[in-house]
C-alpha atoms as a PDB file:
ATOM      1  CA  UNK A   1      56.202 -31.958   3.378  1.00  0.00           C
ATOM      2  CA  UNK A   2      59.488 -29.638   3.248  1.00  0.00           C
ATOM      3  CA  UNK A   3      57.387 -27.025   5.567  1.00  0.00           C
ATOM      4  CA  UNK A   4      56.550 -29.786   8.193  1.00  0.00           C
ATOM      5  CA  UNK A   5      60.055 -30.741   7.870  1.00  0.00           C
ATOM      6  CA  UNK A   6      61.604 -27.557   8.027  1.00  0.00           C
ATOM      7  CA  UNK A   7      58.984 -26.403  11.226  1.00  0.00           C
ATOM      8  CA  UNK A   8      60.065 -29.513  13.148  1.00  0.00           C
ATOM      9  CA  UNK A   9      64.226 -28.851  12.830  1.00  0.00           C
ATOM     10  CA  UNK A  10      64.003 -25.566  13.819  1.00  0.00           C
ATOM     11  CA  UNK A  11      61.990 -26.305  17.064  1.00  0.00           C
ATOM     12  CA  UNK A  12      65.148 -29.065  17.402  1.00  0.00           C
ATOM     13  CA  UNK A  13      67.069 -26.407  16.832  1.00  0.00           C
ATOM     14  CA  UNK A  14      65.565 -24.070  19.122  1.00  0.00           C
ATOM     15  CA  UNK A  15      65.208 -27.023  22.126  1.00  0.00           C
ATOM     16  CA  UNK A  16      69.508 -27.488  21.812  1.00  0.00           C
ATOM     17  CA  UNK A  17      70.008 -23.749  22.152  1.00  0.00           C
ATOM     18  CA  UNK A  18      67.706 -23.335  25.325  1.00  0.00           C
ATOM     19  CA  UNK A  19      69.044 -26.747  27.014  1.00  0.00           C
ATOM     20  CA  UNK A  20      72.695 -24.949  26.040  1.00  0.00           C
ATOM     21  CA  UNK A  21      71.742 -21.059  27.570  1.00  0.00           C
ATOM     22  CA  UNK A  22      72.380 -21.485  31.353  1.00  0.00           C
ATOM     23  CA  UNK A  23      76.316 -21.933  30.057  1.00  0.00           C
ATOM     24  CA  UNK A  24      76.423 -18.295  29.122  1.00  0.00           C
ATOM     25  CA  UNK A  25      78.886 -17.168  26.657  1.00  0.00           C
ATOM     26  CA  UNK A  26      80.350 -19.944  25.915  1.00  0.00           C
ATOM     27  CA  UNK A  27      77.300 -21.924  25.176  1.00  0.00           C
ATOM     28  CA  UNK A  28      76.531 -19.279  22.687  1.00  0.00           C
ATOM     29  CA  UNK A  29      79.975 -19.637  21.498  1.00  0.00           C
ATOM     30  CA  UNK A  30      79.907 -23.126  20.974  1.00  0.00           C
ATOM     31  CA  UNK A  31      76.263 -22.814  19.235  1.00  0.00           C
ATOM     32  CA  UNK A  32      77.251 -20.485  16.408  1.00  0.00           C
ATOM     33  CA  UNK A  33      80.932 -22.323  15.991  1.00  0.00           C
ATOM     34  CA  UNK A  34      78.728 -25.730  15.517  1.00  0.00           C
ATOM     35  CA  UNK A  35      76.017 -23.892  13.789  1.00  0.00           C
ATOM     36  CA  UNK A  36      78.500 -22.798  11.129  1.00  0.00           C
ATOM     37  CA  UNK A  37      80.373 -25.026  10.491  1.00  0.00           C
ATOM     38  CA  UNK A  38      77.129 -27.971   9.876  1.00  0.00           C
ATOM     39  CA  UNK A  39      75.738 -24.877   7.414  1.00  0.00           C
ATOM     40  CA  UNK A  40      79.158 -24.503   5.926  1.00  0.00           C
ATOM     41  CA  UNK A  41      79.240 -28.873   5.408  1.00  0.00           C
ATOM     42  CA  UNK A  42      75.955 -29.010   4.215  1.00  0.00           C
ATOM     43  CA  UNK A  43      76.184 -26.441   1.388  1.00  0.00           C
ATOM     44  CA  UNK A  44      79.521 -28.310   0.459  1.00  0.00           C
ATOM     45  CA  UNK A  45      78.460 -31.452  -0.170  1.00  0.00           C
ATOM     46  CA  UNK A  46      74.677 -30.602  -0.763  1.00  0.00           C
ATOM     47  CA  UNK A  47      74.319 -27.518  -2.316  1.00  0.00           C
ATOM     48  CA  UNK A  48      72.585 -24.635  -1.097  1.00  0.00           C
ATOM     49  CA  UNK A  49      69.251 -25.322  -3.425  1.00  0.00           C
ATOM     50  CA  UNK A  50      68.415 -28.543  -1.944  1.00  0.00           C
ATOM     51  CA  UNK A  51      65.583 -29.317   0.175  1.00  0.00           C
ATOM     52  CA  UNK A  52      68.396 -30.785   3.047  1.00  0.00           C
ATOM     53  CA  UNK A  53      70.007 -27.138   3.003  1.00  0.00           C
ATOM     54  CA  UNK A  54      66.074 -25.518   3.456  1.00  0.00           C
ATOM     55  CA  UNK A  55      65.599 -28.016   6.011  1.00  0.00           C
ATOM     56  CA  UNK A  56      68.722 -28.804   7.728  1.00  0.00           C
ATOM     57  CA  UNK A  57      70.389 -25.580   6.938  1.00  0.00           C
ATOM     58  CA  UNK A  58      67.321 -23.130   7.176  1.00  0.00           C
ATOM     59  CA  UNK A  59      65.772 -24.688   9.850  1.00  0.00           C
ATOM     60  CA  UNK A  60      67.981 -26.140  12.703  1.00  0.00           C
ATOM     61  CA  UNK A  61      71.334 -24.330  11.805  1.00  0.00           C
ATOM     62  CA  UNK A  62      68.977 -21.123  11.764  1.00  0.00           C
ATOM     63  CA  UNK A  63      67.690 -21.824  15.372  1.00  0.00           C
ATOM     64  CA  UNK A  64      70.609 -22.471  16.941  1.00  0.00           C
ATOM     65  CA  UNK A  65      73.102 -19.624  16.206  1.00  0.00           C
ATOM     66  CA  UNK A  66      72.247 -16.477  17.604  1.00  0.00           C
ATOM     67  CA  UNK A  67      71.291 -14.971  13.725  1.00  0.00           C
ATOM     68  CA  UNK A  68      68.349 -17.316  14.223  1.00  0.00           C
ATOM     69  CA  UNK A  69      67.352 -15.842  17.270  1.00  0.00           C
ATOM     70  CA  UNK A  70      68.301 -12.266  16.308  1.00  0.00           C
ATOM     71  CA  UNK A  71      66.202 -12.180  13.282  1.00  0.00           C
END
């Protein structure tokens, strides 16, 4: 269930950073300054082991910032 999970945040995440490109740099800018900071809250209050952090973290966070996209 975590896979399914995890396959459908990251195409969230990935839809939010394609309706944000036309912006140019400052869409990207805004991406990996929300990006980070949602990983950075998760891992706070989750911890980085939990299945929200694989999910949430992993998946979405990882699609939208640019490290998603670059890896």
């Amino acid at each position: 269930m975590t896979v399914v999970a995890f396959a459908v945040a990251a195409a969230a995440g990935a839809v939010v950073r394609f309706r944000l490109s036309p912006f140019g740099w400052r869409a990207t800018l805004a991406v990996n300054l929300a990006g980070s900071f949602l990983l950075g809250l998760l891992v706070a209050t989750r911890g980085a082991a939990s299945d929200a952090a694989t999910v949430f973290g992993t998946g979405f966070c990882g699609a939208l910032t640019t490290f998603g996209t670059f890896a």
